[in-house]
Protein backbone atom coordinates (compact mmCIF):
# COMPACT_ATOMS: atom_id res chain seq x y z
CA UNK A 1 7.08 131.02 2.45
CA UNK A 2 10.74 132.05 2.21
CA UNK A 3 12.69 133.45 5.14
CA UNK A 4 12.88 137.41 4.49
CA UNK A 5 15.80 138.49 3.08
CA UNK A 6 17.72 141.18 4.81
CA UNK A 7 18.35 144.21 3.48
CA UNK A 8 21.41 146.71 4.50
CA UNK A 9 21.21 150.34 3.98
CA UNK A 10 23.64 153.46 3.90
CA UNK A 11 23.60 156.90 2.99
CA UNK A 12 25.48 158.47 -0.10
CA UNK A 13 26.02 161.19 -2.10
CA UNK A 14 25.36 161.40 -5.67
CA UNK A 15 27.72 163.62 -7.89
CA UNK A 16 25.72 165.73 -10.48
CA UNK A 17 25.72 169.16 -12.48
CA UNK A 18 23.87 170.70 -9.36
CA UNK A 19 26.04 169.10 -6.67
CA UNK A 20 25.87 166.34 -4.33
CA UNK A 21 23.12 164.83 -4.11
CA UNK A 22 21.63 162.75 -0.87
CA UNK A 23 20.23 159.18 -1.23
CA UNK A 24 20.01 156.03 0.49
CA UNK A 25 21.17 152.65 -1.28
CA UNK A 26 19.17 149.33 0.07
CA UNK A 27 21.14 146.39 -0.53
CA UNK A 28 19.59 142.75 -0.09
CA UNK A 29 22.09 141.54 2.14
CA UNK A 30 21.94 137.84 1.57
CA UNK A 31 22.95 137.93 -2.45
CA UNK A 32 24.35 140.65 -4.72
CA UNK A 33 21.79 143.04 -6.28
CA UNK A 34 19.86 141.71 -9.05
CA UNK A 35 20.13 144.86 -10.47
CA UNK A 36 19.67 148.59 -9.12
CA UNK A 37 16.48 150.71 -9.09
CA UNK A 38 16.69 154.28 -8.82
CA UNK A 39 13.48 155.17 -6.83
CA UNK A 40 11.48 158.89 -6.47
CA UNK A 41 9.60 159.53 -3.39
CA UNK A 42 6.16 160.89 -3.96
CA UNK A 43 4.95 164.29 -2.15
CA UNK A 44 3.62 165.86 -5.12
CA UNK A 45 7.02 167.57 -6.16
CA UNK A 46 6.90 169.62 -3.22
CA UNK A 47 7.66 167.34 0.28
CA UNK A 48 8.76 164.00 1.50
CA UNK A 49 12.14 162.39 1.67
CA UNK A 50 14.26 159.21 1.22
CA UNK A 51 13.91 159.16 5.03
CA UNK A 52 9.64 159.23 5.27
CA UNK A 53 10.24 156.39 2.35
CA UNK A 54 12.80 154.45 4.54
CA UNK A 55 10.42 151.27 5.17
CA UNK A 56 8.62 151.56 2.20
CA UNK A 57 12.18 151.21 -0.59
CA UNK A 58 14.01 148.68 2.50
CA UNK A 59 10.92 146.55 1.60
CA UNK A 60 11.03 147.24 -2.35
CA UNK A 61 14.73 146.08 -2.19
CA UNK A 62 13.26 142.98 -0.49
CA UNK A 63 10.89 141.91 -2.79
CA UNK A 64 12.67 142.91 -5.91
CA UNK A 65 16.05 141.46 -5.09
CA UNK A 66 17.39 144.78 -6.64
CA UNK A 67 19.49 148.02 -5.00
CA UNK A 68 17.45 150.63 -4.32
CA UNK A 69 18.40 154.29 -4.62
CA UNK A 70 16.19 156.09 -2.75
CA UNK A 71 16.84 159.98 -4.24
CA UNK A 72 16.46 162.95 -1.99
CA UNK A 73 16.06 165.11 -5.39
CA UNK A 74 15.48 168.72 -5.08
CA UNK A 75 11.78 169.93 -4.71
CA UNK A 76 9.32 172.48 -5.57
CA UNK A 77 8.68 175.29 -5.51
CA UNK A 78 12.52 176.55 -4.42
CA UNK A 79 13.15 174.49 -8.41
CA UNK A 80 11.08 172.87 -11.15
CA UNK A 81 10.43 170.70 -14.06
CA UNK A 82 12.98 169.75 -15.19
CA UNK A 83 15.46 169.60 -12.18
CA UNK A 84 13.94 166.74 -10.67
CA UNK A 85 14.09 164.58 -13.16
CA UNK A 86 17.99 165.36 -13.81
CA UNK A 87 18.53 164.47 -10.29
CA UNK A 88 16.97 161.19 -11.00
CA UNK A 89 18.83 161.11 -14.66
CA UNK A 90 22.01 161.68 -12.06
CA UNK A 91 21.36 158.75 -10.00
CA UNK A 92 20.59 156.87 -12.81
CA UNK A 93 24.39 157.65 -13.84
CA UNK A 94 25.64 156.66 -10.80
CA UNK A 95 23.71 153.34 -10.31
CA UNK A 96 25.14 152.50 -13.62
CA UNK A 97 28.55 152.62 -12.37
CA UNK A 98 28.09 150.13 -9.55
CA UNK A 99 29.64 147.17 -9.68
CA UNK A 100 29.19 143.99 -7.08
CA UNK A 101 32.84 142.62 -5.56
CA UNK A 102 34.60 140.04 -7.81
CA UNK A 103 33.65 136.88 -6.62
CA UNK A 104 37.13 135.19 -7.36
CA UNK A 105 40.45 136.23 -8.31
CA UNK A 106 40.11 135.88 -11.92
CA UNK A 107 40.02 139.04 -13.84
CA UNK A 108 36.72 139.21 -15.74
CA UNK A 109 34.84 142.81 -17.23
CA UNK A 110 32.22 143.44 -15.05
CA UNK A 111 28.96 142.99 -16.59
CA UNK A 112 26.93 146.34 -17.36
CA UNK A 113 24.49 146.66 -13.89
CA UNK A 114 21.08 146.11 -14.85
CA UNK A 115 18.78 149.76 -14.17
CA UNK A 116 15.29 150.30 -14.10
CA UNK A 117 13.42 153.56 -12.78
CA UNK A 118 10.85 153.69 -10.62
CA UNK A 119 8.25 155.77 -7.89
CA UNK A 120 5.32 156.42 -6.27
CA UNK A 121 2.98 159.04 -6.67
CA UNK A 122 4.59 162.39 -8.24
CA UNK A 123 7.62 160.20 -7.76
CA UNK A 124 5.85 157.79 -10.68
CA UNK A 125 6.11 161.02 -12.85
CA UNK A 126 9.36 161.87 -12.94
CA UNK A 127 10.39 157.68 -13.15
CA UNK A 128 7.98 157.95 -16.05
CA UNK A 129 9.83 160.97 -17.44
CA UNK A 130 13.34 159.84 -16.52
CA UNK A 131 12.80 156.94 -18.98
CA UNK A 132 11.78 158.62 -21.86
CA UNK A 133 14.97 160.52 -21.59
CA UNK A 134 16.75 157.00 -21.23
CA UNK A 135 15.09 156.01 -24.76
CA UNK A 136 16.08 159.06 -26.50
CA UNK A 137 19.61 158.73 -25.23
CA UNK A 138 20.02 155.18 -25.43
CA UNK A 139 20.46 154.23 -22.39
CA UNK A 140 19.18 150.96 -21.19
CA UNK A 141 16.40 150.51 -18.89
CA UNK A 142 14.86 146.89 -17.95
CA UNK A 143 11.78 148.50 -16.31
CA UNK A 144 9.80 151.46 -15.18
CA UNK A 145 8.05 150.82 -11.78
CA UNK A 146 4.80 152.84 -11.92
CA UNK A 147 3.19 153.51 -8.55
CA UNK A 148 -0.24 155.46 -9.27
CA UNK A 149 1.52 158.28 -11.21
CA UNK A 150 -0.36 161.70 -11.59
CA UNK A 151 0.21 162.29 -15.76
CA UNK A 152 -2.33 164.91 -16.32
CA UNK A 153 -1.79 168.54 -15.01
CA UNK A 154 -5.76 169.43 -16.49
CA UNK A 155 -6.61 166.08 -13.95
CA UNK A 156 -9.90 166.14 -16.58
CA UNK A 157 -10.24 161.46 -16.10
CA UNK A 158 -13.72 161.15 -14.61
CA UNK A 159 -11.55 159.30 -11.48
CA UNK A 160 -10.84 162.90 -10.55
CA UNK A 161 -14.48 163.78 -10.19
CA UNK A 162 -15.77 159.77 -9.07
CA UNK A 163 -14.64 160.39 -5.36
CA UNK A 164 -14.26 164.22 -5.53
CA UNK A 165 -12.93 164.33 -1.85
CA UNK A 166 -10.37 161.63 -1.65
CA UNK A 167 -6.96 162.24 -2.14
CA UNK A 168 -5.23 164.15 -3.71
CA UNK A 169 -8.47 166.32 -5.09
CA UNK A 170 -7.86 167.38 -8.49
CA UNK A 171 -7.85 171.34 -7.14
CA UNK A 172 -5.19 169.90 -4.92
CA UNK A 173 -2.91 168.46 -7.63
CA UNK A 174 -3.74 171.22 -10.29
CA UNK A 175 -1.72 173.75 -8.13
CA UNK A 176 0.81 171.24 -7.24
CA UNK A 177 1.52 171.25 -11.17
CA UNK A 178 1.74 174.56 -11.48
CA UNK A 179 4.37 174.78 -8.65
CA UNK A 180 6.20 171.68 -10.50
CA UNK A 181 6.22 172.54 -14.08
CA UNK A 182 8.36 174.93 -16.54
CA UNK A 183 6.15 176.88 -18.41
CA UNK A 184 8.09 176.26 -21.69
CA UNK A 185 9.70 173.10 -23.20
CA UNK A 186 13.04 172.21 -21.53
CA UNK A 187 15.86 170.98 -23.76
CA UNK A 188 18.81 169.26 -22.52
CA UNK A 189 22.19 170.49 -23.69
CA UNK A 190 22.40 167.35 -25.88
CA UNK A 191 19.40 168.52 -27.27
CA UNK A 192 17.20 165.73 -25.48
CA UNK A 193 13.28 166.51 -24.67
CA UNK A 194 12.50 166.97 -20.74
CA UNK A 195 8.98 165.95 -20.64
CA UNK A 196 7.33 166.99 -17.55
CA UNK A 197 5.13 163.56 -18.25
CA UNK A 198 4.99 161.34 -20.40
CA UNK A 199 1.64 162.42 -22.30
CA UNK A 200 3.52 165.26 -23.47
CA UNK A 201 5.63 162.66 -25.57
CA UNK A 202 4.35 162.08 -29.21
CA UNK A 203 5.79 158.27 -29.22
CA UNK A 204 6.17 155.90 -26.82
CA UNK A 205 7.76 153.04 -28.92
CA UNK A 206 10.82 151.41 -27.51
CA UNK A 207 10.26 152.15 -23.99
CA UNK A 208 11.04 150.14 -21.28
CA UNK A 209 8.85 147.60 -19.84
CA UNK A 210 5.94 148.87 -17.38
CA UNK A 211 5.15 147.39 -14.01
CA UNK A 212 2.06 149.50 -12.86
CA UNK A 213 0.18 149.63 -9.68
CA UNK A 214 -2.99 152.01 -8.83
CA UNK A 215 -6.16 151.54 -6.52
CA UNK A 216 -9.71 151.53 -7.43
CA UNK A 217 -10.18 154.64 -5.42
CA UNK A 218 -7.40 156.76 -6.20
CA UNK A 219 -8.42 160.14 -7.85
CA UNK A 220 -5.33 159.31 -10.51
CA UNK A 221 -6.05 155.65 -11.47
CA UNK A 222 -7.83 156.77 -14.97
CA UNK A 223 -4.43 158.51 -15.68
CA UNK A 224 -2.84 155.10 -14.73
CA UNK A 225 -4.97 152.95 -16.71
CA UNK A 226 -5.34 155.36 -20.02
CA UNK A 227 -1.09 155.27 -19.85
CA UNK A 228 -1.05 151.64 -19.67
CA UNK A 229 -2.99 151.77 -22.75
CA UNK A 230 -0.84 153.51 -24.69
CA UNK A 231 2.14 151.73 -23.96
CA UNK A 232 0.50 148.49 -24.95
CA UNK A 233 -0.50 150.51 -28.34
CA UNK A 234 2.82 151.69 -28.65
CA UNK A 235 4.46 147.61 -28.51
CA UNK A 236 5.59 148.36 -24.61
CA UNK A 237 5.27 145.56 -22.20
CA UNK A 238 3.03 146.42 -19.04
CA UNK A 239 1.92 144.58 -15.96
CA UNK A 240 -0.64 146.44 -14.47
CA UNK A 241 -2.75 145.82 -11.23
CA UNK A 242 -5.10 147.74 -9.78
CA UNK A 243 -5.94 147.11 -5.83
CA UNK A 244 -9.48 146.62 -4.63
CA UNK A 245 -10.48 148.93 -2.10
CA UNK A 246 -7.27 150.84 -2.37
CA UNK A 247 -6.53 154.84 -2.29
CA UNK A 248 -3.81 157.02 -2.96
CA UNK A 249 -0.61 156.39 -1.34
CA UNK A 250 -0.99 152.40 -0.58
CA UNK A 251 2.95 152.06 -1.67
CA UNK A 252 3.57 153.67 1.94
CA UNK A 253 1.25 151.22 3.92
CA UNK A 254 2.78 147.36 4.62
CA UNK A 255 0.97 144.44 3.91
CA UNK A 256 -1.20 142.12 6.17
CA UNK A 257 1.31 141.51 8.74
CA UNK A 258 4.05 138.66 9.13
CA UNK A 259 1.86 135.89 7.43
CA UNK A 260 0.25 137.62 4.41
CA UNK A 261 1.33 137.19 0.94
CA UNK A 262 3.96 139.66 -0.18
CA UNK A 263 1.56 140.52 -3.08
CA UNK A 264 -1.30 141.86 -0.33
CA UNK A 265 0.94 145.02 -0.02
CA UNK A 266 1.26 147.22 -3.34
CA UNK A 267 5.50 147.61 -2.36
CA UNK A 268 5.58 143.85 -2.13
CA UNK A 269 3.50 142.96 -5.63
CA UNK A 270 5.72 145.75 -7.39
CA UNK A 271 8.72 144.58 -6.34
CA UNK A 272 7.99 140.67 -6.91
CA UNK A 273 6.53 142.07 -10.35
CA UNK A 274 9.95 144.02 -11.22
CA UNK A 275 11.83 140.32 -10.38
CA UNK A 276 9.76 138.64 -12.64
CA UNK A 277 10.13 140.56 -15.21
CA UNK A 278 13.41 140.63 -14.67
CA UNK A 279 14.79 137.56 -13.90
CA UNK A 280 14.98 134.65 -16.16
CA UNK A 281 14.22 131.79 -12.97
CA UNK A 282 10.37 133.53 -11.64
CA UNK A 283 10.61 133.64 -7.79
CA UNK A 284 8.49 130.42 -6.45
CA UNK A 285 6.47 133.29 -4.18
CA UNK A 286 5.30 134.97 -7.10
CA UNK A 287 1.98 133.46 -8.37
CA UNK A 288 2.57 132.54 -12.30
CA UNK A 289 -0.39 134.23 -13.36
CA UNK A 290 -0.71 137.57 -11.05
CA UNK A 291 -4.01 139.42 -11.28
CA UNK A 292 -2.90 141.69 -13.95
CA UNK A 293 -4.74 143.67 -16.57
């Protein structure tokens, strides 16, 4: 296996409507960034932190070969729906303006960075979210990195009631929507929708690609799997795995130590995933034919 690449962090500050904004950029430090990847914590809208994510994105950037911009966006229930998913719109923005150092002295136009959107958890909901919005305003995404999104504030998918006391219980994330979401239908000045998910949208053509992770017993995984679904219905690429023996929040927990396969670790298969899909010379590390479905 490859020597691990390095990755380099920092703290910035995002501009946007609200204010500055905190995140932390992950650079792989051996090559420029492949692209960047604006990431959202999970924490069910209402906790966590770039910082609690630290090892989990530094290893993302790792495996992916992207940036990572880890958001500290603004949390319930001091705001909701939809300010969270402008903060990630924001960052969005800003990772868009990035540009990598010439590498020689002759003057070329910088390439357009390539984006894609991504998190974990309620994190996966506002990525999910955030590129709709991208669609609608035509603004280019190369992926949406799923990690076991909740998408359904009634949580009615029988995975809810299969292991009724693992986490998060659907009592459990039924009030955490309620702390999240507007109670009407926010409009953006330009007149786009602000879904609060995506099964509030009425079409899903022309999103961008999926990559998808859930577990086998996490209480959202039917949400997962029915979304996956209809993307495929609606002509959307997805790539979605779902981990044996695998609960809620897996993204957080590393894989099986120095030796194991990147892919043992959810972090390390979605962030492979996103370079495949993304890159147009596959990663030798990545099996060719992942155990997708």
């Amino acid at each position: 296996m490859a020597t691990p690449t390095v990755v380099s962090w920092e703290q910035v500050s995002v501009p946007t409507p609200s204010g500055p904004l905190p995140a932390r950029v992950y650079r792989p430090a051996t090559a420029s960034p492949q692209g960047w990847l604006v990431w959202a914590h999970g924490g069910s809208w209402r906790a966590g932190s770039a910082q609690d994510w630290h090892g989990a994105t530094a290893e993302l950037a790792r495996h992916s070969g992207f940036g990572v911009v880890s958001v500290d966006y603004r949390l319930a229930p001091e705001v909701r729906h939809p300010a969270m998913v402008e903060d990630i719109l924001s960052a969005l923005s800003w990772a868009g303006e990035q540009q990598d150092e010439p590498a020689s002295a002759v003057s070329v136009p910088p390439a357009a960075p390539v984006l894609a959107v991504g998190g974990d958890s309620a994190g996966g909901t506002l990525a999910a979210s955030a590129a709709l919005v991208c669609r609608d305003r035509g603004v280019p995404l190369a992926a949406q990195v799923l990690a076991y999104p909740p998408l359904d504030p009634g949580c009615a998918a029988a995975s809810y009631h299969r292991f009724p006391d693992m986490f998060p219980t659907a009592s459990y994330l039924r009030a955490a929507w309620q702390d999240y979401r507007h109670p009407g239908r926010p409009v953006a000045a330009d007149g786009t929708r602000l879904h609060s998910t995506p099964f509030e949208a009425a079409d899903l053509r022309g999103l961008a690609p999926a990559v998808m992770a859930t577990g086998d017993l996490d209480p959202v995984g039917d949400d997962v799997h029915h979304y996956g679904r209809l993307l495929r219905a609606a002509g959307v690429e997805v790539a979605l795995r779902e981990f044996r023996q695998t609960g809620h929040g897996a993204f957080l927990q590393p894989g099986h130590g120095p030796g194991g396969h990147p892919t043992t670790s959810m972090r390390g298969w979605l962030g492979l995933a996103l370079r495949r899909l993304t890159s147009p010379n596959a990663p030798e590390d990545l099996p060719s034919s992942p155990p997708w479905s």
